[in-house]
N, C-alpha and C. Protein backbone atom coordinates (compact mmCIF):
# COMPACT_ATOMS: atom_id res chain seq x y z
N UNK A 1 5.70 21.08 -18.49
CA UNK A 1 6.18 20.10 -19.44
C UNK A 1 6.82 18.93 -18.69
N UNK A 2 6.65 17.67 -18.99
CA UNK A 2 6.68 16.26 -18.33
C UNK A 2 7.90 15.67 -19.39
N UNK A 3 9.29 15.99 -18.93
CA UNK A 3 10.03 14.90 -19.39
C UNK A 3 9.86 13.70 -19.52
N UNK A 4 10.07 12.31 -20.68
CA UNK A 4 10.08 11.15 -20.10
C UNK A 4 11.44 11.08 -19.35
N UNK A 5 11.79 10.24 -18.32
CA UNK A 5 12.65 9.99 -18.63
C UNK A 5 13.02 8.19 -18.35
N UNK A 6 13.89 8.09 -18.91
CA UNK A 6 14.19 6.24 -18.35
C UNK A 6 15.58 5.65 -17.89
N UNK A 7 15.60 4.65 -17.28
CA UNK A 7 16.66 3.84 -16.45
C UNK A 7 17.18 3.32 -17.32
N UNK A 8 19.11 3.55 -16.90
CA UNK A 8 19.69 2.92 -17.67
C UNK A 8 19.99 1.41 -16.83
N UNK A 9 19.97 0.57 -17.80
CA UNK A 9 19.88 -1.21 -17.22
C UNK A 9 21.16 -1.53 -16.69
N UNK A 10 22.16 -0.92 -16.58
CA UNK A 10 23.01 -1.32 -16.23
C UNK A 10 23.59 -0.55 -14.67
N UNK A 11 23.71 0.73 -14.33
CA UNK A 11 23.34 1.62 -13.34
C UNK A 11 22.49 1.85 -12.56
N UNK A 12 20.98 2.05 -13.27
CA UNK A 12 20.03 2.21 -12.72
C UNK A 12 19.90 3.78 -12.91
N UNK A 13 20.84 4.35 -13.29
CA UNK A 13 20.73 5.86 -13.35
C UNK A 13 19.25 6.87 -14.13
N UNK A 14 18.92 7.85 -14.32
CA UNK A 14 17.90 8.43 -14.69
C UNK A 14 18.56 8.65 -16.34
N UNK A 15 17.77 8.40 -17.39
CA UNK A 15 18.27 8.58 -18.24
C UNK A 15 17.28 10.48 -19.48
N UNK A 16 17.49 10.88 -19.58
CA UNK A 16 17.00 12.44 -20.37
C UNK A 16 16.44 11.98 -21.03
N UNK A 17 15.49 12.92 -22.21
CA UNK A 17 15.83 12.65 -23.46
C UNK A 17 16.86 13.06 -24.21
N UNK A 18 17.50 12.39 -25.26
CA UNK A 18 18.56 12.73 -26.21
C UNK A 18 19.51 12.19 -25.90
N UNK A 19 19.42 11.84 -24.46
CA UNK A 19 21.22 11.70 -23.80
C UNK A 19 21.32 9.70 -24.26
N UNK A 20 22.32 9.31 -23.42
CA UNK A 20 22.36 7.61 -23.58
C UNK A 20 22.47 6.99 -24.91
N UNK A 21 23.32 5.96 -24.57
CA UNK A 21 23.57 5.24 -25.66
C UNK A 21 22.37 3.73 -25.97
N UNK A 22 22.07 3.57 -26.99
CA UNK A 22 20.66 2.64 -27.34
C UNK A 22 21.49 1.26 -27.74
N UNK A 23 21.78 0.24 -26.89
CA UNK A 23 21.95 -1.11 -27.82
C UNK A 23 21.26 -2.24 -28.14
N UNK A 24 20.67 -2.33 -29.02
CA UNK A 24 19.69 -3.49 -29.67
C UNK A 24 20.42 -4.92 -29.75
N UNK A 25 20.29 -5.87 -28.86
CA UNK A 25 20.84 -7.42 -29.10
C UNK A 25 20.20 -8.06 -30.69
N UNK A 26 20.85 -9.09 -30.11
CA UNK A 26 20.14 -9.71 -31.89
C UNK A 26 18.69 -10.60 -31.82
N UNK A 27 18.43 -10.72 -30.23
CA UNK A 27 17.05 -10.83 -30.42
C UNK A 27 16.26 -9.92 -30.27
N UNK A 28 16.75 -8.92 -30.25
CA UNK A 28 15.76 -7.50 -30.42
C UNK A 28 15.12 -7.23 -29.55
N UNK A 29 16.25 -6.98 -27.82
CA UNK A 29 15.96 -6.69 -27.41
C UNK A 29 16.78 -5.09 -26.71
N UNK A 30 15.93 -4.19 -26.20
CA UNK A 30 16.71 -3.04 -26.71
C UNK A 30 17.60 -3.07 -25.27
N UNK A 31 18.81 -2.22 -25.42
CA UNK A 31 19.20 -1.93 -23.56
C UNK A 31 19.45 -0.09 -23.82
N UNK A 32 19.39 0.83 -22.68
CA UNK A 32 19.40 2.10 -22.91
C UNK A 32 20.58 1.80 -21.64
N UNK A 33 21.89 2.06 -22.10
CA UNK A 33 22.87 2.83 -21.10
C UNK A 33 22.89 3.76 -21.26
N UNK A 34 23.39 4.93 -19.66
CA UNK A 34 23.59 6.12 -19.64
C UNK A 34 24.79 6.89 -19.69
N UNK A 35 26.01 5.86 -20.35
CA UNK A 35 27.12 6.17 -20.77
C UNK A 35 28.46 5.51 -21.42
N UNK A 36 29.01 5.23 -21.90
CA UNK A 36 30.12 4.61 -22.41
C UNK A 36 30.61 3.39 -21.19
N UNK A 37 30.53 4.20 -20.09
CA UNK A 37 31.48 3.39 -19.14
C UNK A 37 30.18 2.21 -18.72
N UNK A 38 28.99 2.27 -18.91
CA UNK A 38 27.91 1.27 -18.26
C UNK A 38 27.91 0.45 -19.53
N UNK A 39 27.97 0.84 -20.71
CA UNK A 39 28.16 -0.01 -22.09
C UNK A 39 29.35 -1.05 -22.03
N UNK A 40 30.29 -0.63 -21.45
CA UNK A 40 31.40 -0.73 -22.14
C UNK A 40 31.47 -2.19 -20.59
N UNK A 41 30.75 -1.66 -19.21
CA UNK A 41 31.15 -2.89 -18.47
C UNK A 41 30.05 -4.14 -18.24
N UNK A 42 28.86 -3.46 -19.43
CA UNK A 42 27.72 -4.49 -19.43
C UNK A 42 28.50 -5.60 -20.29
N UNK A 43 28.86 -4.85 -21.27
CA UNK A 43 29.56 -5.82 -22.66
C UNK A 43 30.76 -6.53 -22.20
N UNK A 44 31.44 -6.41 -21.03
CA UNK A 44 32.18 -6.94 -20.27
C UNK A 44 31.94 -7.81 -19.58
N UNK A 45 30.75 -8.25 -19.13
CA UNK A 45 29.71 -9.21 -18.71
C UNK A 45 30.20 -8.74 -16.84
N UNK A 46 30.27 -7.73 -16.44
CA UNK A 46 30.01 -7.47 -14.90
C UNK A 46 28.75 -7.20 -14.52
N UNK A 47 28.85 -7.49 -13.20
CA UNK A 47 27.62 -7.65 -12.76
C UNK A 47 27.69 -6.15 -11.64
N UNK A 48 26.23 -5.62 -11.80
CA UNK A 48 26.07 -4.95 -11.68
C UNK A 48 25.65 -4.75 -9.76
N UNK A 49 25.90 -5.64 -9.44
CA UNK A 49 25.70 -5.51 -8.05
C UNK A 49 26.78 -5.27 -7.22
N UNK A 50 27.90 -6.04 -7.86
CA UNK A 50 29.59 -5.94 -7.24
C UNK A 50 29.72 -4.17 -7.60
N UNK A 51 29.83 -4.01 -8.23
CA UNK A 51 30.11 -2.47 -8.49
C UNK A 51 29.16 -1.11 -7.59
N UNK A 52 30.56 -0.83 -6.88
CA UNK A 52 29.43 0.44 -5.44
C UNK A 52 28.85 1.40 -6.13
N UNK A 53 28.79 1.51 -7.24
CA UNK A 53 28.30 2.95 -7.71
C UNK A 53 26.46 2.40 -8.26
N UNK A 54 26.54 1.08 -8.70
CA UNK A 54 24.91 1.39 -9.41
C UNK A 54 24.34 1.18 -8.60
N UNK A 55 23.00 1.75 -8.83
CA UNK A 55 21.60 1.65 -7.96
C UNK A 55 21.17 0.35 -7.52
N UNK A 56 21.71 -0.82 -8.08
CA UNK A 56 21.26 -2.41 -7.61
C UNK A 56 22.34 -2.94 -6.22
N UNK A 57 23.37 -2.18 -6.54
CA UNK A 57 24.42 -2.60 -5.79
C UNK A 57 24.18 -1.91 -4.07
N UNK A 58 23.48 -0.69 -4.30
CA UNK A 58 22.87 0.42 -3.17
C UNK A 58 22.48 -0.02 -2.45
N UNK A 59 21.03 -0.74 -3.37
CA UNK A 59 19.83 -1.57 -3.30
C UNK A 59 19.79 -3.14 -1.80
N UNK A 60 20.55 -3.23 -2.53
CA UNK A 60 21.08 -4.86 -2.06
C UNK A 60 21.85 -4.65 -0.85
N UNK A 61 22.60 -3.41 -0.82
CA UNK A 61 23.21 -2.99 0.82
C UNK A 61 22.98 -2.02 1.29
N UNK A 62 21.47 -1.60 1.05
CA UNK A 62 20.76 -0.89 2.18
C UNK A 62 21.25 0.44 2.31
N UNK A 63 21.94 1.14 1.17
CA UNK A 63 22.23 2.40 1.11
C UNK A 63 21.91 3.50 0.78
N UNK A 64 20.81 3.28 0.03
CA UNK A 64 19.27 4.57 -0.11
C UNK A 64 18.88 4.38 1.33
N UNK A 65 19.19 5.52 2.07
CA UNK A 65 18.41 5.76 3.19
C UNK A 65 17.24 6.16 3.11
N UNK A 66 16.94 7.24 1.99
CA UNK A 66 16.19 8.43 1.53
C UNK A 66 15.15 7.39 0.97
N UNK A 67 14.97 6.11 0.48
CA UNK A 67 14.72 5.52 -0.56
C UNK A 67 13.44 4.73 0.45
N UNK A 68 13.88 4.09 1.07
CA UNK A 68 13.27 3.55 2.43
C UNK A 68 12.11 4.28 3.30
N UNK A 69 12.62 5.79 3.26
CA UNK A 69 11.68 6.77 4.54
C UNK A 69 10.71 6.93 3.70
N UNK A 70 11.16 6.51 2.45
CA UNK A 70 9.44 6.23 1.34
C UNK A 70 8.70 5.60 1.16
N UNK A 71 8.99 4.73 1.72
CA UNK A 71 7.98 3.28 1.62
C UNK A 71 6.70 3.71 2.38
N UNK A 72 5.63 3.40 2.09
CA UNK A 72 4.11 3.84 2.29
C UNK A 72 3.72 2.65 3.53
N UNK A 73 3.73 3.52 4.89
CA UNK A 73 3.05 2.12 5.74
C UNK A 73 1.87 1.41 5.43
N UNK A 74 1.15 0.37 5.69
CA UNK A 74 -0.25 -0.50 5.48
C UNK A 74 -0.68 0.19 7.00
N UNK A 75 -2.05 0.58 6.62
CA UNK A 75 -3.20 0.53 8.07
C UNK A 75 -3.49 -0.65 8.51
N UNK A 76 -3.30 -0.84 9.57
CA UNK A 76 -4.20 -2.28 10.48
C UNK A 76 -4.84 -1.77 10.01
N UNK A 77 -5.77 -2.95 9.32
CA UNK A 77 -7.25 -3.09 9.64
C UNK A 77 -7.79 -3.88 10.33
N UNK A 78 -9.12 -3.68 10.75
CA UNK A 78 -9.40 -4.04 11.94
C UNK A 78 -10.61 -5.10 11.18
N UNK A 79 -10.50 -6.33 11.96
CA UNK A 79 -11.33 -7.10 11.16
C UNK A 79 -12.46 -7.37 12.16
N UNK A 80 -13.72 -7.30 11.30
CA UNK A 80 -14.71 -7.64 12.23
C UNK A 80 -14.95 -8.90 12.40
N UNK A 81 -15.83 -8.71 14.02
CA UNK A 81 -16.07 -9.95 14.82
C UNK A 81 -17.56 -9.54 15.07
N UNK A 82 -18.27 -11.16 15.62
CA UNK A 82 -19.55 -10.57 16.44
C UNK A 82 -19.23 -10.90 17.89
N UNK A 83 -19.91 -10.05 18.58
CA UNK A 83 -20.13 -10.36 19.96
C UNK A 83 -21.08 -10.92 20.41
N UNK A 84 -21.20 -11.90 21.20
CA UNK A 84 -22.91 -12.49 21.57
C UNK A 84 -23.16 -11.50 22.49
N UNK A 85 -24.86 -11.50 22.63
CA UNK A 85 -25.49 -10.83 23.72
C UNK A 85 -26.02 -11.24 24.59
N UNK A 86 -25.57 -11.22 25.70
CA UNK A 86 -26.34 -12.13 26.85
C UNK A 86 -27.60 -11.88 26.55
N UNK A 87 -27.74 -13.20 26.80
CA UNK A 87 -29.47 -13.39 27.10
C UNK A 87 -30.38 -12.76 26.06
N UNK A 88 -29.60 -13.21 25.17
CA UNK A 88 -30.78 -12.58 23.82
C UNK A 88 -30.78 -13.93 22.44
N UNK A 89 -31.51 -14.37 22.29
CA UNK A 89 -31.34 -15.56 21.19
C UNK A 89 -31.87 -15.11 19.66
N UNK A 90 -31.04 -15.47 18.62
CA UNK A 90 -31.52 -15.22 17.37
C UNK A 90 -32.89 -14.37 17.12
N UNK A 91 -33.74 -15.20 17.41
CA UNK A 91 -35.19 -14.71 17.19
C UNK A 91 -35.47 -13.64 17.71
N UNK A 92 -34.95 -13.36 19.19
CA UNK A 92 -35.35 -12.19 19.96
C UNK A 92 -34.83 -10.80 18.90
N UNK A 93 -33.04 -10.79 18.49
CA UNK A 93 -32.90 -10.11 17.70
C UNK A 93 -32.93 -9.99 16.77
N UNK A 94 -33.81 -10.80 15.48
CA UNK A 94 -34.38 -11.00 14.32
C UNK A 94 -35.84 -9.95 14.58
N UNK A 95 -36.12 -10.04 15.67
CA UNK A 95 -37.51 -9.57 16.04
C UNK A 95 -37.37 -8.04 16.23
N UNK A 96 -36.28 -7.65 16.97
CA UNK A 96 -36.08 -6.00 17.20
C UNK A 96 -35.88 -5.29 16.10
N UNK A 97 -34.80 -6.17 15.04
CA UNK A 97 -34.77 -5.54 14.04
C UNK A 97 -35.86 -5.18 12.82
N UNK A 98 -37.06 -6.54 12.98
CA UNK A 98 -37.99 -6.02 12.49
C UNK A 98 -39.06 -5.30 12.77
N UNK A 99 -38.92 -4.57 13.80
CA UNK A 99 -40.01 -3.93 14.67
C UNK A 99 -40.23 -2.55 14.32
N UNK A 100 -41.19 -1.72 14.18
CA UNK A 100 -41.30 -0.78 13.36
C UNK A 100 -40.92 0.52 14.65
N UNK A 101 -40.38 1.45 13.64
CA UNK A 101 -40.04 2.60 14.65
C UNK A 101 -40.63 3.05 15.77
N UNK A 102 -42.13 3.36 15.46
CA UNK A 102 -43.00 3.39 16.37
C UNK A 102 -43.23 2.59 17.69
N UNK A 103 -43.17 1.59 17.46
CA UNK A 103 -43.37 0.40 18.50
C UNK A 103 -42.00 0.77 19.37
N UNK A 104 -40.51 0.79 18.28
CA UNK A 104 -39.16 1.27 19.09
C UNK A 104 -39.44 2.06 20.67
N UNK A 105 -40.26 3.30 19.45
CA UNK A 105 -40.19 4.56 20.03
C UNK A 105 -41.00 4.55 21.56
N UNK A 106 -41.84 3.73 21.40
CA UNK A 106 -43.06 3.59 22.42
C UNK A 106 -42.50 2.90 23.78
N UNK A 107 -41.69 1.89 23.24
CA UNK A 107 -41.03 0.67 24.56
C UNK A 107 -40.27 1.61 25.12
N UNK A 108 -39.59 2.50 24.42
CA UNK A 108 -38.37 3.51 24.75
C UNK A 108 -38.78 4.18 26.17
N UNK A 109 -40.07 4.77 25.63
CA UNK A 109 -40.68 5.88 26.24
C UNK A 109 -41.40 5.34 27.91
N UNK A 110 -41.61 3.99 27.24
CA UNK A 110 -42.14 3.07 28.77
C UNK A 110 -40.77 2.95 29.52
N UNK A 111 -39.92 2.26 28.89
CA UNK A 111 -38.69 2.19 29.67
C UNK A 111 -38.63 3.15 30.60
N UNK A 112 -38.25 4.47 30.24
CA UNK A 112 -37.60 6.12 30.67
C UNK A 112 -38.93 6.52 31.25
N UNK A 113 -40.58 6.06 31.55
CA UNK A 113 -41.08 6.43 32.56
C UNK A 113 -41.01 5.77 33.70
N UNK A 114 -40.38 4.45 33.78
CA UNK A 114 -40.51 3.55 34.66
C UNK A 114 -39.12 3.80 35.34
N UNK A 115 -37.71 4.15 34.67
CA UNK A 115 -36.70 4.40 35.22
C UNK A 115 -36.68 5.37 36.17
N UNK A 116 -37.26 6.66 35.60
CA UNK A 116 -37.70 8.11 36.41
C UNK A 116 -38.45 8.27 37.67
N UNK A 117 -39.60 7.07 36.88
CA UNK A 117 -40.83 7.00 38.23
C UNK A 117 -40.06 6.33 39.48
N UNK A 118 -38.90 5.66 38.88
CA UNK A 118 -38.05 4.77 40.57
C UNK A 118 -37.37 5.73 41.11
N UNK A 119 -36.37 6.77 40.48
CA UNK A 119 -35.86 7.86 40.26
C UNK A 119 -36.47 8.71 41.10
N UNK A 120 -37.52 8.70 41.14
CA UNK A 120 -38.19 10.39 41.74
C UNK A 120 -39.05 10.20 43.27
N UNK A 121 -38.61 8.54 43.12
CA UNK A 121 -39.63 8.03 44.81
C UNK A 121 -38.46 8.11 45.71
């Protein structure tokens, strides 16, 4: 079973269901505090950052340690480049790539008798 649960706007605290007090402004907009004392110093007009106890005030001076060792690193990514090839011009490698396996297979095979045949004298 999946509680909701939600932040009270003035703390930042976790709010239950059932628990917290609900105040609707007159433009209808709602606020959920999580207790008398966050009601009572919103309606007081404090700000919620001066005060060491709420979660904005934490926030702002780096006092979730726990909060931080969470942050999800980014992977380098590695961006591609081309490399030129000596001594090979467009066409030459426009041409290999269209060359049929066979033909591949055949130059291959000349290559690796001619390497061997120097190889074995």
């Amino acid at each position: 079973m999946v509680l909701k649960t939600e932040l009270c706007r003035f703390s930042g605290a976790k709010i239950y269901p059932g628990k917290g007090i609900r105040f609707v402004r007159g433009d209808s907009q709602v606020f959920l505090f999580a207790n008398s004392k966050c009601k009572r110093y919103f309606h007081n007009r404090l700000k919620p950052s001066k005060l060491t106890w709420t979660a904005m005030y934490r926030k702002q001076h780096k006092k979730d340690i726990a909060q931080e060792a969470v942050k999800k690193r980014r992977r380098a990514t590695k961006k591609p480049y081309s490399r030129s090839i000596v001594g090979a011009t467009l066409e030459v490698i426009q041409k290999k790539r269209t060359e049929k396996p066979e033909v591949r297979d055949a130059a291959r095979e000349a290559q690796l008798r001619c390497v061997f045949g120097v190889l074995s004298v």
